[in-house]
Protein backbone atom coordinates (compact mmCIF):
# COMPACT_ATOMS: atom_id res chain seq x y z
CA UNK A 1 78.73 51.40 100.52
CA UNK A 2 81.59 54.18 100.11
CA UNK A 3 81.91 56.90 102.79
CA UNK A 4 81.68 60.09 101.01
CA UNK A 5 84.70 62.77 102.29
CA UNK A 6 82.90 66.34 102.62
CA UNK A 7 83.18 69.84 104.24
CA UNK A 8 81.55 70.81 107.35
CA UNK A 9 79.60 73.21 104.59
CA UNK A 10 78.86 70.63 102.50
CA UNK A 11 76.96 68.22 104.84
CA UNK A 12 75.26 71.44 105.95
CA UNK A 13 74.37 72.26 102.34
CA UNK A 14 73.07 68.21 102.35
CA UNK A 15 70.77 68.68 105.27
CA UNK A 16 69.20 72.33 104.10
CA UNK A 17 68.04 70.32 100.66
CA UNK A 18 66.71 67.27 102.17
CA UNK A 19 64.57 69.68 104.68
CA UNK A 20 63.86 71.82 101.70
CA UNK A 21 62.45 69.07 99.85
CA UNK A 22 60.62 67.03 102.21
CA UNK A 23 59.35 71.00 104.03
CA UNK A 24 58.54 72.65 100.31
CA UNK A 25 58.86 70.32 97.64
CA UNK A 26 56.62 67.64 99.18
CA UNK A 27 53.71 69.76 100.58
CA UNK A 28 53.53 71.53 96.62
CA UNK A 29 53.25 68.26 95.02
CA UNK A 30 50.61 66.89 97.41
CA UNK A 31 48.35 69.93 96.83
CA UNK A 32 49.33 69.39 93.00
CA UNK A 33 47.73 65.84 93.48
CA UNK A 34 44.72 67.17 95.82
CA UNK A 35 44.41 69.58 92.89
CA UNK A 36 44.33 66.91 90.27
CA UNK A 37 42.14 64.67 92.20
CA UNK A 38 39.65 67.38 92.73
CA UNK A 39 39.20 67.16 88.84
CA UNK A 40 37.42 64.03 88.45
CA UNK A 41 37.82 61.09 86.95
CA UNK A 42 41.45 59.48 87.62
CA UNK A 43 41.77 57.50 84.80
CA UNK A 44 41.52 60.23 82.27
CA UNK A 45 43.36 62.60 84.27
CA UNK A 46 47.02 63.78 83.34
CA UNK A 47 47.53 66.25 85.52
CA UNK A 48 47.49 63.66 88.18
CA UNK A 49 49.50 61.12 86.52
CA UNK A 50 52.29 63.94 86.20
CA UNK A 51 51.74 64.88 89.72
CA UNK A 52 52.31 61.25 90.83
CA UNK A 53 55.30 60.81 88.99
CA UNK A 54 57.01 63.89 90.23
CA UNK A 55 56.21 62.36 93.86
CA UNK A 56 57.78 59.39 92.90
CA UNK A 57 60.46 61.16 91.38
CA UNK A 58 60.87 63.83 94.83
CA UNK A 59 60.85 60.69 97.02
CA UNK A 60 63.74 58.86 95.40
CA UNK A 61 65.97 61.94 95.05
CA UNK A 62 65.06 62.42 98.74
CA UNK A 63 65.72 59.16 99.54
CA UNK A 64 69.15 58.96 97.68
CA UNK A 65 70.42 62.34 99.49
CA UNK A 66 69.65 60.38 102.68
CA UNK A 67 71.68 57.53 101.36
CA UNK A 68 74.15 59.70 100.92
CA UNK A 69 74.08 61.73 104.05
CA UNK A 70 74.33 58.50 105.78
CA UNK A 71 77.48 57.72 104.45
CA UNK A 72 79.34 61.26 105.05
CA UNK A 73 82.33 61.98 106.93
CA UNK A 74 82.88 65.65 107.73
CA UNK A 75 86.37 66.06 107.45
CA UNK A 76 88.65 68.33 109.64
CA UNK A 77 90.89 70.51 107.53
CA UNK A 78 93.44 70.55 110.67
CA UNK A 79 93.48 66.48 109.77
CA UNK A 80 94.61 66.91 106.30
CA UNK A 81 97.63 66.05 105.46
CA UNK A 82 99.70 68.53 102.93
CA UNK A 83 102.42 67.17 102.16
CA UNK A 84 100.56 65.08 99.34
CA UNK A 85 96.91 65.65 97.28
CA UNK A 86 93.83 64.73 99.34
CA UNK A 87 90.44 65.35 99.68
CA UNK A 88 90.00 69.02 100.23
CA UNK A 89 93.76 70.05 99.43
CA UNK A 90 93.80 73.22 97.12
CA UNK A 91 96.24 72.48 94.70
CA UNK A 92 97.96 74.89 91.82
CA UNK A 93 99.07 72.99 88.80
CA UNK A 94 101.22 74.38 85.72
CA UNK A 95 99.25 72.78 82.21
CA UNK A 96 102.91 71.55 81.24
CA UNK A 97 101.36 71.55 77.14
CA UNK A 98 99.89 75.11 77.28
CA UNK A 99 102.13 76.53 79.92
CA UNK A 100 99.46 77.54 82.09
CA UNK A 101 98.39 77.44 85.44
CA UNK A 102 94.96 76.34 86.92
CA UNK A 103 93.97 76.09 90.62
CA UNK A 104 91.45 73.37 92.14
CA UNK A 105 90.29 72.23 95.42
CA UNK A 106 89.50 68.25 95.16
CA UNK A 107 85.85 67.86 96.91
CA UNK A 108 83.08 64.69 97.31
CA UNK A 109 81.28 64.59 93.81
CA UNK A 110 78.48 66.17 96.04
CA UNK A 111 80.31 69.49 96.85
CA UNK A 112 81.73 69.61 92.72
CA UNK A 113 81.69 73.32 91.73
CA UNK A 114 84.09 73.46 88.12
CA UNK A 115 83.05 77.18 88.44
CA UNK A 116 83.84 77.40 92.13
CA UNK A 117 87.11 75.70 91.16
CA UNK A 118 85.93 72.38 92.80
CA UNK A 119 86.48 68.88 91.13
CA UNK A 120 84.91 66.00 92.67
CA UNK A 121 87.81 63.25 94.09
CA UNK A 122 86.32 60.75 91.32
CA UNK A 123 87.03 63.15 88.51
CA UNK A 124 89.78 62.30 85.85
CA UNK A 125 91.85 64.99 87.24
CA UNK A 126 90.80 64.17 90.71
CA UNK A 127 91.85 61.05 90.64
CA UNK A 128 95.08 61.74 88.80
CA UNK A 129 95.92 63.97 91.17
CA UNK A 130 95.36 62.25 94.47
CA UNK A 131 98.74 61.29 96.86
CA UNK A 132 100.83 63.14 94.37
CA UNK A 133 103.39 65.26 95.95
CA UNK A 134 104.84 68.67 95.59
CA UNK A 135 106.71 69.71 92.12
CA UNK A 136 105.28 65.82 91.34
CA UNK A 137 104.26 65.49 87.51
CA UNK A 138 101.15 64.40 87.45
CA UNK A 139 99.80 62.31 83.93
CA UNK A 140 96.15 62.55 83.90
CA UNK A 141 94.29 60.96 81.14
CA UNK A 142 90.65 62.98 80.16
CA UNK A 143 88.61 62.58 76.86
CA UNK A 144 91.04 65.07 75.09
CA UNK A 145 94.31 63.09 75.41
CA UNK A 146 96.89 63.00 78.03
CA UNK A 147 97.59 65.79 80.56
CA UNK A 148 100.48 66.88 82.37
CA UNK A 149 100.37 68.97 85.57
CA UNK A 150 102.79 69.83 87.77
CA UNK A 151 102.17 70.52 91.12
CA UNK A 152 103.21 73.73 92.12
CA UNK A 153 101.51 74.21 95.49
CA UNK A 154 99.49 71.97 97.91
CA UNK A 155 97.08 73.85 100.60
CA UNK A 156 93.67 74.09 102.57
């Protein structure tokens, strides 16, 4: 399996929704099911049915998170290095086609924010962008066509 790359804050943020699940979700959906049962007849019984599959449902998410913890590396910023892209380098780019210039910070797909400015590593653009170096063009190729960034600044 692939180690996943994240931030101190995002193995924290990893741990606070498996507890949250297995603390919250899980004790709501058994009383959904004691609920259900309390009903009657099983066989008949939808609300129960629904209430078992969103068990099933809760247990595999929580089970994949674990999966996924399991396979984190918490990565030390003072490790990085900046004189190319990596995982967790903030890099500003110039859109050579529209003249513009964007900002992102490449992240594990589990810490991807767009709005935050945060593209996972296995992005398009993340992966376009990875061990390029500074005032490097960079030709990244997305639904829309062919991009070209250049990279105007590389930094935690």
């Amino acid at each position: 399996m692939a180690i996943n790359y994240v931030t101190q804050q995002g193995y924290d943020s990893l741990i606070e929704q498996i507890a949250h699940l297995e603390k919250v979700e899980r004790k709501r959906i058994t009383g959904q099911i004691a609920d259900a049962r309390d009903k009657g007849d099983l066989s008949e019984n939808a609300e129960y049915d629904a209430a078992k599959e969103e068990q099933g449902l809760l247990e595999m998410k929580i089970s994949q998170l674990k999966n996924t913890m399991a396979n984190c590396r918490v990565i030390d910023p003072k490790d990085i290095d900046l004189s190319k892209v990596n995982i967790l380098s903030k890099v500003r780019l110039l859109n050579k086609k529209v003249n513009k210039e964007v900002s992102y910070t490449i992240v594990d797909e589990s810490e991807a924010d767009l709005k935050a400015g945060k593209i996972s590593v296995k992005s398009p653009i993340g992966e376009g962008l990875m061990g390029k170096k500074l005032g490097e063009i960079a030709e990244i190729q997305v639904p829309a066509g062919i991009i070209h960034f250049e990279i105007l600044e590389i930094s935690l």
